[in-house]
N, C-alpha and C. Protein backbone atom coordinates (compact mmCIF):
# COMPACT_ATOMS: atom_id res chain seq x y z
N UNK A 1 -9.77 32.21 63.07
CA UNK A 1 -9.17 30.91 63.33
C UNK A 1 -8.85 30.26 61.97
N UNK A 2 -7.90 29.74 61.39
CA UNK A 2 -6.97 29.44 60.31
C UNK A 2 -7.62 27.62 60.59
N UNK A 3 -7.13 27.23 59.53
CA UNK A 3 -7.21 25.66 59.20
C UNK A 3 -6.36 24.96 60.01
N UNK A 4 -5.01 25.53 60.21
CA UNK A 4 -4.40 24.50 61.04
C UNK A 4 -4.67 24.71 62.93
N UNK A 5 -5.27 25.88 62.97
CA UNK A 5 -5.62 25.65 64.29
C UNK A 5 -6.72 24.82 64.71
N UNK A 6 -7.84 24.55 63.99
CA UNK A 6 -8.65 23.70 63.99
C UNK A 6 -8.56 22.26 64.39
N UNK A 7 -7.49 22.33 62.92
CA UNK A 7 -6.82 21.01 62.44
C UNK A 7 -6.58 20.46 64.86
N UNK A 8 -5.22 21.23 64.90
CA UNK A 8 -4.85 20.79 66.12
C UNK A 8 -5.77 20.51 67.72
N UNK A 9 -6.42 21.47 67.50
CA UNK A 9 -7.70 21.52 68.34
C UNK A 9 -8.23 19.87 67.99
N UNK A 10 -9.26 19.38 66.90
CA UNK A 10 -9.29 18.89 66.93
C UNK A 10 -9.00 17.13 67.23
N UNK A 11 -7.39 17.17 66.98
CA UNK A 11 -6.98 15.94 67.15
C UNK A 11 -6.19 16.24 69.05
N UNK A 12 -6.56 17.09 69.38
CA UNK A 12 -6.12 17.09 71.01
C UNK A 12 -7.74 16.80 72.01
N UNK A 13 -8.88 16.96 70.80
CA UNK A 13 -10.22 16.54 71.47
C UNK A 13 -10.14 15.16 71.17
N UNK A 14 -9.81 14.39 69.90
CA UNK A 14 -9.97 13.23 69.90
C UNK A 14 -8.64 12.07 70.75
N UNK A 15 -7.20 12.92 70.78
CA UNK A 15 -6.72 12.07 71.79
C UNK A 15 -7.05 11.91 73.49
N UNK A 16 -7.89 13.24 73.42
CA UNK A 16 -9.00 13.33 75.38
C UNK A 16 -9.52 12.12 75.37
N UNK A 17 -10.28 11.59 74.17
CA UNK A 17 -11.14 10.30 74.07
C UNK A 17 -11.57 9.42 74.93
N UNK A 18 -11.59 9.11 75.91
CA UNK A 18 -11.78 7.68 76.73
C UNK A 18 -12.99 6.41 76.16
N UNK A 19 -13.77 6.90 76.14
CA UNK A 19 -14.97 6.20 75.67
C UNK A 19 -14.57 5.48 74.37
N UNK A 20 -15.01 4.32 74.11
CA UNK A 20 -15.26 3.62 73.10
C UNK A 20 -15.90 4.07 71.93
N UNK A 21 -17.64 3.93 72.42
CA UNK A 21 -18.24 3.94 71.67
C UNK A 21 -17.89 5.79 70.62
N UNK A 22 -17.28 6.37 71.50
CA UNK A 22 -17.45 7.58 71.04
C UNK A 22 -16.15 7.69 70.03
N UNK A 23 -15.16 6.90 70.25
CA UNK A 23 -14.21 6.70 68.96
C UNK A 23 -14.81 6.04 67.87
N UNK A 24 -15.63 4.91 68.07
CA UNK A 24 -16.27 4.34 66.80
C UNK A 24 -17.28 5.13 66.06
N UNK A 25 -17.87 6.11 66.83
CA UNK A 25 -18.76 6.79 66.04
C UNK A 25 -18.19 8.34 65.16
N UNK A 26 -16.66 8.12 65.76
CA UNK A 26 -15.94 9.02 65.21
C UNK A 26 -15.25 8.78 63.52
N UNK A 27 -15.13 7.20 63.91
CA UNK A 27 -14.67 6.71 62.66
C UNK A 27 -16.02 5.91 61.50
N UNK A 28 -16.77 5.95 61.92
CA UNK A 28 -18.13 5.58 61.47
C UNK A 28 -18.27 6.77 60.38
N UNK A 29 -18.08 7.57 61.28
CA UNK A 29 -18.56 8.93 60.31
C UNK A 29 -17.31 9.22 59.57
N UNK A 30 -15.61 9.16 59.88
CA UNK A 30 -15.06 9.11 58.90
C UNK A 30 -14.83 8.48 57.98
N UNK A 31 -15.60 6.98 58.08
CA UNK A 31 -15.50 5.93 57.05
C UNK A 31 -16.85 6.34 55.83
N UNK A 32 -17.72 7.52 56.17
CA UNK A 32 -18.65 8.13 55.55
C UNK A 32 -18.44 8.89 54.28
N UNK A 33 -17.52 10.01 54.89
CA UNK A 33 -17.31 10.76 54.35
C UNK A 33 -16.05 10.35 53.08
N UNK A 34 -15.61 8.91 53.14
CA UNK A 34 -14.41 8.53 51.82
C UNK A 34 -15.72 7.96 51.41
N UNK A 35 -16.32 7.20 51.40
CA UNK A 35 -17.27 6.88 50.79
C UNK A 35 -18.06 7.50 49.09
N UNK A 36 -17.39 7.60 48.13
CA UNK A 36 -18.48 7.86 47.13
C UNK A 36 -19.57 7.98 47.18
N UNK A 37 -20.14 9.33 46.63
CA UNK A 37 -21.48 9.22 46.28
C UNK A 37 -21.96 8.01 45.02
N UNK A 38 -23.39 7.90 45.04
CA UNK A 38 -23.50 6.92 44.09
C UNK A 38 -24.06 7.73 42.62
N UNK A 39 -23.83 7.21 41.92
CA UNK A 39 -24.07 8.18 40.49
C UNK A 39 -25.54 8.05 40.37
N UNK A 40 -26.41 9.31 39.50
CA UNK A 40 -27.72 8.99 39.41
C UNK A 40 -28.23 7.91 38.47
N UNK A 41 -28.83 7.18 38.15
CA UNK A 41 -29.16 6.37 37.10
C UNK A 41 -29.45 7.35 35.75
N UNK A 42 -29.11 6.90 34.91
CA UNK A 42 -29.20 7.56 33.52
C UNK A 42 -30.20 6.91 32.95
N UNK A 43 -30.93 8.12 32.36
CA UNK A 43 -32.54 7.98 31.45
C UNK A 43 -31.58 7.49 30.03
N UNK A 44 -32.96 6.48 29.08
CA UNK A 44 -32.89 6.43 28.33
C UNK A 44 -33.34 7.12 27.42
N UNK A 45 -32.35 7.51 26.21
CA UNK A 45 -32.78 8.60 25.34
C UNK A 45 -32.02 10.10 25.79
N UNK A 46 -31.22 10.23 27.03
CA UNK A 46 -30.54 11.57 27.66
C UNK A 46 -30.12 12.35 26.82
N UNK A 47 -29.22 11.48 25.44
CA UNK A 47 -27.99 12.25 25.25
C UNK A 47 -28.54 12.90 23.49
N UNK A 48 -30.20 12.67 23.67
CA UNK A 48 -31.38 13.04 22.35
C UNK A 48 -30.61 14.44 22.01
N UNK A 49 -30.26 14.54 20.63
CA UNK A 49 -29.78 15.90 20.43
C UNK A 49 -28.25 16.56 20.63
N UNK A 50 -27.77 16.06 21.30
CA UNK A 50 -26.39 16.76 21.59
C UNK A 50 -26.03 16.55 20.41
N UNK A 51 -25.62 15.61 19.20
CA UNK A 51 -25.01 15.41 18.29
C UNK A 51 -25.84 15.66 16.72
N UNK A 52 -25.82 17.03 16.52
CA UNK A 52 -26.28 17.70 15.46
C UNK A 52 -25.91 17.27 14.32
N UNK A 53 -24.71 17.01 13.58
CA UNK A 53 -24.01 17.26 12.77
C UNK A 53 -23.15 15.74 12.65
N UNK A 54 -23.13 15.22 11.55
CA UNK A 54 -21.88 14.13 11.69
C UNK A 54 -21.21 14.00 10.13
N UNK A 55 -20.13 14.09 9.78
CA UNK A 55 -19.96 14.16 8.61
C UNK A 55 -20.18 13.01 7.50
N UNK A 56 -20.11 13.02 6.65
CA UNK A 56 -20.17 12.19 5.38
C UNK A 56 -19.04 11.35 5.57
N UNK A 57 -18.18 11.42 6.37
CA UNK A 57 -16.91 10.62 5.95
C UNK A 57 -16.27 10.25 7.49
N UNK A 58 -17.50 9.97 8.57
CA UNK A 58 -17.32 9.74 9.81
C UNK A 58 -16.95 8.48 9.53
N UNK A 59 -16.97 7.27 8.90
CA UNK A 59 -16.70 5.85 8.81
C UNK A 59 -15.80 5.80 8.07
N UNK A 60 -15.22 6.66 7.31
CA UNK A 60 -13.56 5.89 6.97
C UNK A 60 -12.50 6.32 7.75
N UNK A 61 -11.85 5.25 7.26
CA UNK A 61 -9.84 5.00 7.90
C UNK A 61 -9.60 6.56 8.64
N UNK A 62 -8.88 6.55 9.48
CA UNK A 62 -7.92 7.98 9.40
C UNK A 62 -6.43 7.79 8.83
N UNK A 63 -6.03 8.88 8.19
CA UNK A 63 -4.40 8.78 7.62
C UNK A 63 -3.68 8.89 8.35
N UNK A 64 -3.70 8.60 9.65
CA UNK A 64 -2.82 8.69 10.18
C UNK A 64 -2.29 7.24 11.25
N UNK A 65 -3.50 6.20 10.15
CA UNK A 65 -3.36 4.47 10.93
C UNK A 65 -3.32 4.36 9.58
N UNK A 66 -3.03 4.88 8.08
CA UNK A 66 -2.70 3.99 6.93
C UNK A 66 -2.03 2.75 6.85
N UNK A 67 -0.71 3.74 7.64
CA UNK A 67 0.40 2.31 7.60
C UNK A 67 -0.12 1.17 8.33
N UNK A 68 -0.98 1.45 9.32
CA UNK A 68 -1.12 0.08 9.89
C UNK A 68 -2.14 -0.96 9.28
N UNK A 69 -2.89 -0.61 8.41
CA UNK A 69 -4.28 -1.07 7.96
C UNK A 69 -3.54 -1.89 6.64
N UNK A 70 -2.47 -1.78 6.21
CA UNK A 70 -2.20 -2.32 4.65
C UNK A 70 -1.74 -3.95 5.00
């Protein structure tokens, strides 16, 4: 059985529908699933280490905003 047969199946069970409550709990649950998850809270201190290395010359200008800095 392929995706779009599903697909059709499906929306020929939900136009059978009569019941109320059973459309709202249809859209209950599709108003679920757009729903975002929520992000985990981030520890302090996480990102300890990723950044090994930083050069000697991380705080000056770049040449390529000269012109704009004069």
């Amino acid at each position: 059985m392929n995706i779009q047969t599903k697909k059709l199946e499906l929306l020929d069970w939900i136009i059978q529908i009569n019941d109320i409550s059973i459309i709202r709990e249809v859209e209950n649950f599709i108003g679920s699933l757009k729903q975002p998850k929520p992000l985990k809270k981030r520890k302090f201190g996480c990102g300890k280490g990723i950044f090994t290395y930083v050069s000697d010359d991380f705080d000056e200008s770049l040449d390529d905003f000269k012109e704009y800095m004069q």
